[in-house]
Protein backbone atom coordinates (compact mmCIF):
# COMPACT_ATOMS: atom_id res chain seq x y z
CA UNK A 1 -14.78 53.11 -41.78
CA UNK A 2 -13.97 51.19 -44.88
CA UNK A 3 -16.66 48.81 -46.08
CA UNK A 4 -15.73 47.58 -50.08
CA UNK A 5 -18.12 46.02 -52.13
CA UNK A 6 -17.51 44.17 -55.26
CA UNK A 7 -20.17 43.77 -57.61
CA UNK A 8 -20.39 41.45 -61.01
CA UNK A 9 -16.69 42.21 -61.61
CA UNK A 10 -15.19 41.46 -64.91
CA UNK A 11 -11.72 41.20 -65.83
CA UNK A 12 -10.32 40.11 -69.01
CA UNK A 13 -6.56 40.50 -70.27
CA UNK A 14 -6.83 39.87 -74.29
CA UNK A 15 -9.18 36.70 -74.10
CA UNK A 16 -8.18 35.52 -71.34
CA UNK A 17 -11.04 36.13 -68.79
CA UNK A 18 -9.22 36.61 -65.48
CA UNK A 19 -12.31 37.94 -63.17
CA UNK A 20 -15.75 35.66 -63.61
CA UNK A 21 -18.91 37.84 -62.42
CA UNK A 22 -16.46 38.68 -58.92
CA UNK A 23 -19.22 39.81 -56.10
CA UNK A 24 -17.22 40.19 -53.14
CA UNK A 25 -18.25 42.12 -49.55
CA UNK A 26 -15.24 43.31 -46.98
CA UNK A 27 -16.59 44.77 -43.81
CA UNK A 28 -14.99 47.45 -41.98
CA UNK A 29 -12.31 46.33 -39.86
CA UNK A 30 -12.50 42.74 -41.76
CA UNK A 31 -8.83 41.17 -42.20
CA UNK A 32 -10.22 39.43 -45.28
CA UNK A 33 -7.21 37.20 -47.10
CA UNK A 34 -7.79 36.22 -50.70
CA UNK A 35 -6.43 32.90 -51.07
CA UNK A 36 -5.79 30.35 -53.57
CA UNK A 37 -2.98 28.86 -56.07
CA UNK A 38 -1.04 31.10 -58.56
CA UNK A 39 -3.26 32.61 -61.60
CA UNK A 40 -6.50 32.30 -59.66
CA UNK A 41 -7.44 35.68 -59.38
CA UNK A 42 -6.73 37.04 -56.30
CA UNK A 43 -3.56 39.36 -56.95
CA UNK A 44 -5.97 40.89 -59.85
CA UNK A 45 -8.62 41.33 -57.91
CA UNK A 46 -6.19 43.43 -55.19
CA UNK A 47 -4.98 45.28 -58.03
CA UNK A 48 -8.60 46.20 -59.29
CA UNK A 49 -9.94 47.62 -55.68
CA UNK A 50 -6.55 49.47 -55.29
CA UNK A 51 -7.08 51.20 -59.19
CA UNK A 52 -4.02 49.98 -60.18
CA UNK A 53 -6.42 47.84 -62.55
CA UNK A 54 -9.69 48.33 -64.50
CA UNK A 55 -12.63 45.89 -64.84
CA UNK A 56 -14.24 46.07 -67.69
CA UNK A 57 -18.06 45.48 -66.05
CA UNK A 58 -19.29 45.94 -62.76
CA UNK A 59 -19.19 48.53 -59.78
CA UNK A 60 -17.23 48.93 -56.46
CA UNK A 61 -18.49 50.71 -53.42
CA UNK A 62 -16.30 52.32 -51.07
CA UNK A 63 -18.81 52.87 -47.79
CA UNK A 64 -21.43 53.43 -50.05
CA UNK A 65 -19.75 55.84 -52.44
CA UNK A 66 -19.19 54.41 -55.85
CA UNK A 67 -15.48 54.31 -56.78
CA UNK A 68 -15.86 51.70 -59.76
CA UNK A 69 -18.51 52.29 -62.57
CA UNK A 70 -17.22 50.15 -65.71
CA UNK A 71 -20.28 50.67 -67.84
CA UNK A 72 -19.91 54.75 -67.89
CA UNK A 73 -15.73 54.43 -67.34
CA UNK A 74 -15.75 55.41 -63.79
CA UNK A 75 -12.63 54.62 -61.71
CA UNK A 76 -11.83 56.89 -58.48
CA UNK A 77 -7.82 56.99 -58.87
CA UNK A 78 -5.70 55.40 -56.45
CA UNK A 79 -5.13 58.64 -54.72
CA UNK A 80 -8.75 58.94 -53.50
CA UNK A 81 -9.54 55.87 -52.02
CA UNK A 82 -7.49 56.36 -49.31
CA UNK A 83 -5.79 52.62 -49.17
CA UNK A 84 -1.75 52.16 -48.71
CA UNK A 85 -0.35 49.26 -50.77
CA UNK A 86 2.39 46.52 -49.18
CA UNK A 87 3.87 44.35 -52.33
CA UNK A 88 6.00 41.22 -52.27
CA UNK A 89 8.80 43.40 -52.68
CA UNK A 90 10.17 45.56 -50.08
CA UNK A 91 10.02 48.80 -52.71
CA UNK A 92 12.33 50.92 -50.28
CA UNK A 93 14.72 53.55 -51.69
CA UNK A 94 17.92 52.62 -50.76
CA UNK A 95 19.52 55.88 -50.82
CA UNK A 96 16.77 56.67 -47.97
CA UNK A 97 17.44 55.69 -44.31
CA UNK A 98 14.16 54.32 -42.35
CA UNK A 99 13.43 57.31 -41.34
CA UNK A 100 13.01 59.01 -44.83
CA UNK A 101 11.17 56.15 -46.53
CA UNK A 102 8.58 55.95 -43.93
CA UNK A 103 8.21 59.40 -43.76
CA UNK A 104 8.65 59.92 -47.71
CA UNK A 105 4.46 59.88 -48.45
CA UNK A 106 3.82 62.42 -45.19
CA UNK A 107 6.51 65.15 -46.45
CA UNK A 108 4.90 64.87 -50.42
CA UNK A 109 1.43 65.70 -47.93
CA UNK A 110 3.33 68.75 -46.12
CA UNK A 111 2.37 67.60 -42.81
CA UNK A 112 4.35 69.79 -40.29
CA UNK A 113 8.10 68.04 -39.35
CA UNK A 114 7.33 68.20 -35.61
CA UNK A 115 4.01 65.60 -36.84
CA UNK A 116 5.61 63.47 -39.24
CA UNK A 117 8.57 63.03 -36.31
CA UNK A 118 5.32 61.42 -34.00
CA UNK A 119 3.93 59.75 -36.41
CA UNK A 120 7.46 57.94 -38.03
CA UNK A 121 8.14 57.24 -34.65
CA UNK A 122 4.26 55.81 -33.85
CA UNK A 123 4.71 53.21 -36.70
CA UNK A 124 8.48 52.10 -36.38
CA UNK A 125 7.38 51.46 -32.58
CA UNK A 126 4.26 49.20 -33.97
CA UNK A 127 6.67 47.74 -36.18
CA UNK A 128 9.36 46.77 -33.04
CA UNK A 129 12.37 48.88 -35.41
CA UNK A 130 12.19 52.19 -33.96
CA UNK A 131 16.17 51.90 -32.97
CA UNK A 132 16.84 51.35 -36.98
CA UNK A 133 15.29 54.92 -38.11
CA UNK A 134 18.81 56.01 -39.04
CA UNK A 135 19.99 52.46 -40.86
CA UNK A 136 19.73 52.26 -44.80
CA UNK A 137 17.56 49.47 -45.90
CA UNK A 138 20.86 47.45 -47.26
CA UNK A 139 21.62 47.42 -43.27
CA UNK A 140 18.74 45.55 -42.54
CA UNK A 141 17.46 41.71 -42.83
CA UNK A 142 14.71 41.11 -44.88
CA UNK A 143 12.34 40.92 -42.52
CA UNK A 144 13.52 44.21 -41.18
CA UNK A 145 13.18 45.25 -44.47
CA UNK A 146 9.28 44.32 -44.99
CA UNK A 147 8.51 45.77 -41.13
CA UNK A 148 9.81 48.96 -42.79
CA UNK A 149 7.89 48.54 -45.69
CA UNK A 150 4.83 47.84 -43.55
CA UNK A 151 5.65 50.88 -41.38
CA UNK A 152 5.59 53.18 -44.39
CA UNK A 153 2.27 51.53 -45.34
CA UNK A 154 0.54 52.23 -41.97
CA UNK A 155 2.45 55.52 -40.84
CA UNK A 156 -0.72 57.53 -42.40
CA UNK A 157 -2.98 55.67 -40.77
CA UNK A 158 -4.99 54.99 -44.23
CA UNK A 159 -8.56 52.96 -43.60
CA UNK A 160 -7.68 50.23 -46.18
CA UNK A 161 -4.52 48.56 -46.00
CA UNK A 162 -3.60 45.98 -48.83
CA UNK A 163 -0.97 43.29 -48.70
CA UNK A 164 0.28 41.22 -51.71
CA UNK A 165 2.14 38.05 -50.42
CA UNK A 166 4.25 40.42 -48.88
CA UNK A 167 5.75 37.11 -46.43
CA UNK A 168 6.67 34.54 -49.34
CA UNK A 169 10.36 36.11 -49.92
CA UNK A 170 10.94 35.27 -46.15
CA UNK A 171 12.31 31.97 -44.23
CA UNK A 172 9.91 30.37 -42.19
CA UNK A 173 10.85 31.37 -38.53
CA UNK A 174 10.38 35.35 -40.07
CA UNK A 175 7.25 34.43 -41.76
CA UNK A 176 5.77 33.37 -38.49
CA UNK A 177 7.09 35.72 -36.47
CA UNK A 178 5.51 38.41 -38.96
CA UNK A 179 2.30 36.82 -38.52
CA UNK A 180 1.94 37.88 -35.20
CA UNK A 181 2.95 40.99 -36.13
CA UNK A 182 -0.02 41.80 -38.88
CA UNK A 183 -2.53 40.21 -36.49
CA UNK A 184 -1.46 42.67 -33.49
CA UNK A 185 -1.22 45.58 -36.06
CA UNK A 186 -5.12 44.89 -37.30
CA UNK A 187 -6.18 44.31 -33.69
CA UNK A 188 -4.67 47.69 -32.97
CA UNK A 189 -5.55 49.49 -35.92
CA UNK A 190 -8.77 48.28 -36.72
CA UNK A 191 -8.15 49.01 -40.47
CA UNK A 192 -9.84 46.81 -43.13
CA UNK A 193 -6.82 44.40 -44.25
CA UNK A 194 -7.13 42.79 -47.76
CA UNK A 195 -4.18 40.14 -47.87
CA UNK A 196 -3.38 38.06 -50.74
CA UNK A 197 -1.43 34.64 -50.68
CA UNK A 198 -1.31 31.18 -51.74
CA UNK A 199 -0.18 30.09 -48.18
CA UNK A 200 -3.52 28.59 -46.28
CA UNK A 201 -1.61 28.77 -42.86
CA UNK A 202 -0.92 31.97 -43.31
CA UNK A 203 -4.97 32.36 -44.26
CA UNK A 204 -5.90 30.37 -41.40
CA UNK A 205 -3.90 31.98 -38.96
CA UNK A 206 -4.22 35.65 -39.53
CA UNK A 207 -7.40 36.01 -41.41
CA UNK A 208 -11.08 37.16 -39.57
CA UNK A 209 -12.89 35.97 -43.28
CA UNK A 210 -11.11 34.35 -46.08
CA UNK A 211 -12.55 34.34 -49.64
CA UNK A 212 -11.05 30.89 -51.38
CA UNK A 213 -10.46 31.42 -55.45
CA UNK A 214 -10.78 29.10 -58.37
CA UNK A 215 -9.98 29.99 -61.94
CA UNK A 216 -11.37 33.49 -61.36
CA UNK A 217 -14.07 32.94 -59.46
CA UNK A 218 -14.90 32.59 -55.62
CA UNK A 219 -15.83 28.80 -54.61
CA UNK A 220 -16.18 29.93 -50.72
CA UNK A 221 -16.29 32.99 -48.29
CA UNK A 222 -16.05 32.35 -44.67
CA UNK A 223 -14.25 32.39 -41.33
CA UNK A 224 -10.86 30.47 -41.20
CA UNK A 225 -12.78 28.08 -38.89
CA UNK A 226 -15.78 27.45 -40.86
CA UNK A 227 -13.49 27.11 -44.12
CA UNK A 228 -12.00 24.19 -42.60
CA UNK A 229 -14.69 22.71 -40.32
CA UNK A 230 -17.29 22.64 -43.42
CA UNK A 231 -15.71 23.02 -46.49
CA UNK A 232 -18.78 23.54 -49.16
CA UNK A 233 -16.80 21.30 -51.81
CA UNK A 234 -14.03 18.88 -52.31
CA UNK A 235 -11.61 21.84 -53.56
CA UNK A 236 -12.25 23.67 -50.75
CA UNK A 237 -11.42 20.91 -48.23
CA UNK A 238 -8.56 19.65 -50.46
CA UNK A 239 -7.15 23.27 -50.61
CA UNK A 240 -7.57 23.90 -46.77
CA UNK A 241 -5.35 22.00 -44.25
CA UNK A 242 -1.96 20.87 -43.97
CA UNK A 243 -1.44 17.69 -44.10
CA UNK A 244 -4.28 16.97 -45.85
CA UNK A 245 -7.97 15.93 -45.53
CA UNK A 246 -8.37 12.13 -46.54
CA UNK A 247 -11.00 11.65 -48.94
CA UNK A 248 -12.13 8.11 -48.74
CA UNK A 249 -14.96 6.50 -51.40
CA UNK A 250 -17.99 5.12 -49.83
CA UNK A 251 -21.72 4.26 -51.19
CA UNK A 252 -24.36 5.65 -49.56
CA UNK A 253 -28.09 5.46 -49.05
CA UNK A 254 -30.41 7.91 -48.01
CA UNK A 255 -34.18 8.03 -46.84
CA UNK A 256 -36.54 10.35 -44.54
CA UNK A 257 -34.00 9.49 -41.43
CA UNK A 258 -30.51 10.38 -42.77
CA UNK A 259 -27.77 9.03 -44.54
CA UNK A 260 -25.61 5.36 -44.13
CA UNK A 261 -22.59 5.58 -45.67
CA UNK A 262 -20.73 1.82 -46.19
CA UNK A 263 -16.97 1.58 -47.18
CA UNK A 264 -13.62 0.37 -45.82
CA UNK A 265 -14.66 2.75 -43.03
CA UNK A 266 -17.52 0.45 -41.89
CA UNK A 267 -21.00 1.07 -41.59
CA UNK A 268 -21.54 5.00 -40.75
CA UNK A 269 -24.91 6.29 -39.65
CA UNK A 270 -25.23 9.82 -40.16
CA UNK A 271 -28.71 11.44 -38.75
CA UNK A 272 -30.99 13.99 -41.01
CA UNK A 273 -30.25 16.97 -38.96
CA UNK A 274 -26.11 17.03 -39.58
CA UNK A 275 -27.33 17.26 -43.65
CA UNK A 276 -26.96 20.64 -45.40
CA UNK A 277 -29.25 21.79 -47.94
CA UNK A 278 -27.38 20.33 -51.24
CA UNK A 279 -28.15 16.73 -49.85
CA UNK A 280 -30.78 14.44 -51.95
CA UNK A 281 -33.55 13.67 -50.12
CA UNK A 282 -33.55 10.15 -51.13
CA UNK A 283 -31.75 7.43 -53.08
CA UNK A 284 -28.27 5.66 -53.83
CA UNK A 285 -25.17 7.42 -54.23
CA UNK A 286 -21.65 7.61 -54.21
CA UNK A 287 -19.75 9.65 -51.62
CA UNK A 288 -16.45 10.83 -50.73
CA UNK A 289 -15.66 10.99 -46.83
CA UNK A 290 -13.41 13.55 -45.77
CA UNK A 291 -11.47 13.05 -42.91
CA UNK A 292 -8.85 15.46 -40.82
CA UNK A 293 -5.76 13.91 -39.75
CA UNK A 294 -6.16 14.85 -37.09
CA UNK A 295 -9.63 13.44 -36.14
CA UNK A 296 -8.19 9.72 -36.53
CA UNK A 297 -7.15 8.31 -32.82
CA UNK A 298 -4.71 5.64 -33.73
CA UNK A 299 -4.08 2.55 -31.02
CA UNK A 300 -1.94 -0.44 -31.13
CA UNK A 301 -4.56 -2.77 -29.44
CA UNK A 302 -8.08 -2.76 -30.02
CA UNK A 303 -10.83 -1.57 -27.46
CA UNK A 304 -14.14 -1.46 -29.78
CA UNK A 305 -15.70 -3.88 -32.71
CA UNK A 306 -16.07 -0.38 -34.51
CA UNK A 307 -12.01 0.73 -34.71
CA UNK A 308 -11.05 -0.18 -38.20
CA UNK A 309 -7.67 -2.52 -38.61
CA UNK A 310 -4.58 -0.66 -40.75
CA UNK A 311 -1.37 -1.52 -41.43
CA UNK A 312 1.32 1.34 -40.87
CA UNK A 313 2.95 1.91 -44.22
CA UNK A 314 4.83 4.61 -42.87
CA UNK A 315 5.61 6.40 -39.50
CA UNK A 316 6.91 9.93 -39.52
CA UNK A 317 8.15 11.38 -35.54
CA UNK A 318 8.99 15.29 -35.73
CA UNK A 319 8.75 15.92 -32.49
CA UNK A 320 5.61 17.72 -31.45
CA UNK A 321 3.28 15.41 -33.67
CA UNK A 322 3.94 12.26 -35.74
CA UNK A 323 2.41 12.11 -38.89
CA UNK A 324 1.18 8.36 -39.82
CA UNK A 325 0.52 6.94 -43.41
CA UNK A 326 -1.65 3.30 -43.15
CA UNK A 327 -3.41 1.19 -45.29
CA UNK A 328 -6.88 0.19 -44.86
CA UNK A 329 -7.22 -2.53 -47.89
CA UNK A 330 -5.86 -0.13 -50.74
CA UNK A 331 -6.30 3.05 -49.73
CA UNK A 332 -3.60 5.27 -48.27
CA UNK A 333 -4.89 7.22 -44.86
CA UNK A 334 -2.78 9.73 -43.10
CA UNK A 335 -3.10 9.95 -39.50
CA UNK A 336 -1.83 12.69 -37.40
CA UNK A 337 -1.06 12.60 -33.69
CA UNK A 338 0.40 14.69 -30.78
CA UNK A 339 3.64 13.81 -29.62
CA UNK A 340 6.55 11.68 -30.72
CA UNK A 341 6.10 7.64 -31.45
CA UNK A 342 7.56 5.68 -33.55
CA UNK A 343 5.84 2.81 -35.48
CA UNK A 344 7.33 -0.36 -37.84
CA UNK A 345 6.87 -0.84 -41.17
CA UNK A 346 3.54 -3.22 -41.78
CA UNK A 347 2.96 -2.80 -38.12
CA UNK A 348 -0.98 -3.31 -37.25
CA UNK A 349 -2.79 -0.78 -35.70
CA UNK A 350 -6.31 -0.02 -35.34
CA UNK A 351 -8.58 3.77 -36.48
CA UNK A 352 -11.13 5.37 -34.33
CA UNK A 353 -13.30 8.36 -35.59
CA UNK A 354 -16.29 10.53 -34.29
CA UNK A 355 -19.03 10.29 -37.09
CA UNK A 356 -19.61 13.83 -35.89
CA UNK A 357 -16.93 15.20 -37.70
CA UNK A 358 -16.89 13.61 -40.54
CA UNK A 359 -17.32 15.81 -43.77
CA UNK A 360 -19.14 13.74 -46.25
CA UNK A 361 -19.63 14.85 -49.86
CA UNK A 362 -21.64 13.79 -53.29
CA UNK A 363 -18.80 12.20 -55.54
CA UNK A 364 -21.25 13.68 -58.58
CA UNK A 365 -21.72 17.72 -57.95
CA UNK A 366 -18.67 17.12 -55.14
CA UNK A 367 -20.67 19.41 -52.67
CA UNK A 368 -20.63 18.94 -49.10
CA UNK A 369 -24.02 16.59 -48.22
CA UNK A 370 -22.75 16.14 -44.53
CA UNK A 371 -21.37 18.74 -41.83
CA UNK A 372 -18.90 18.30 -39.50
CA UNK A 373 -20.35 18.93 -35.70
């Protein structure tokens, strides 16, 4: 088992206040990925669970046991929290074959030969590079390179296994090949993963939870799914999605039977049930609708009085999915949609929507007012 729990963590470097009040729970067998841009947070806050770093207030909780007591200067050392590390860099000695790097921690242990030989062999296999155990790591690719380093990281089978961008110096067929890789080695496993990166596919794709940073502190904790389905605030659904949400102005009124929402969009009803709980109760106000790509049907002839008339600034085929860019008066939408077609310049075309899965947020406290269904 390897439940961590992060309580009220601060973390300053000089005066710079890195960790805000960080309360943070991992399950066991969670593969929780700490995402958001560069200087957020979430490297640090890898670094402080691992006790390569020390808070200076709050407490962490390793299944119950304290590990982290900043008030009375309590910090378990690395070695006793049984967690294995996986940086950006590969780390291997290259004076070591595979073989002796992955095996490297197990011999410092003196765990019999005839063992360490099973268990080598155990994680090159996981890794698919059991036939480079006698190659030196300048013999390899660099995604060889990281399986190794991942194999060295697993090979003692720790209960906490933590990953710092350890994709982002590989080219993109690797990096999704490697996905696939760290989501069959946690479904294996069942170790507690704590992944760091800046990459939301990668967060969306591999994750079971993902806890979204700002500045320090976390704006939202929840399944890939829900992240993106119901974002809680406009940085969350800005940060989450590729290519990205449109956020369209609208005004709004709202009484005892739900919101209307009127805009370039048209005239929206939205009922009272599909409001959270940040949503007024009653009143004017201005709104931001947030729309997927993906949720926009686009048609060059109109069927219904309710599709919405663009004009195609931009049409852009790859292949599997053509990404659109039109103009509904001033505003720039993107539209995404399956398959190749090509569209003119200034061509018109025509938007359809489901309400339902609209995201609709208070342009004020920019909170989510409005689920998606």
């Amino acid at each position: 088992m390897s439940k961590i729990e992060l309580k009220h963590i601060d973390k300053f470097y000089g005066k710079n206040h890195v960790l805000k009040d960080l309360n943070l729970t991992i399950e066991d067998g969670d593969f929780m990925t700490l995402l958001g841009p560069s200087g957020c947070g979430k490297t640090t806050t890898l670094r402080v669970v691992s006790g390569l770093e020390k808070p200076q207030n709050g407490f962490i909780y390793m299944d119950g046991k304290e590990i982290v007591n900043a008030a009375e200067a309590y910090y378990a050392p690395p070695s006793q929290r049984n967690l294995n590390l996986v940086f950006q860099s590969y780390a291997l000695w290259p004076h070591m074959t595979v073989f002796e790097n992955v095996s490297f921690g197990l011999k410092i242990k003196k765990i019999p030969s005839a063992e360490i030989e099973k268990m080598v062999a155990s994680a090159l296999d996981r890794m698919q590079i059991g036939q480079y155990a006698k190659r030196y790591p300048t013999e390899l690719s660099g995604g060889q390179q990281q399986r190794v380093a991942i194999a060295r990281a697993i090979v003692s089978e720790p209960r906490l296994l933590l990953l710092d961008e350890p994709l982002s110096n590989l080219d993109a067929k690797l990096r999704v090949d490697m996905r696939s890789e760290l989501k069959r080695l946690h479904h294996d496993t069942g170790s507690t993963i704590i992944y760091v990166t800046h990459d939301q596919v990668e967060a969306l794709t591999m994750s079971t939870k993902i806890a979204l940073f700002r500045e320090g502190e976390l704006v939202q904790v929840d399944k890939p799914l829900a992240l993106y389905d119901n974002p809680c605030n406009l940085y969350t659904a800005d940060f989450i999605g590729n290519p990205s949400i449109n956020f369209i102005q609208a005004a709004g009124t709202i009484d005892a039977g739900g919101l209307v929402a009127e805009g370039i969009m048209g005239r929206l009803i939205f009922p009272k049930e599909d409001m959270t709980d940040n949503a007024p109760t009653s009143g004017k106000y201005d709104l931001i609708l947030g729309i997927r790509p993906e949720q926009i049907s686009i048609s060059r002839e109109r069927t219904s009085p309710e599709q919405v008339e663009a004009h195609v600034y931009a049409g852009m085929p790859a292949g599997s999915e053509t990404l659109v860019a039109v103009r509904v008066g001033e505003k720039l939408i993107t539209v995404k949609e399956l398959g190749s077609t090509h569209y003119g310049g200034d061509e018109v075309v025509y938007l359809s929507f489901d309400p339902r899965k609209i995201n609709v947020f208070d342009a004020k406290s920019e909170n989510l007012i409005k689920y998606c269904r």
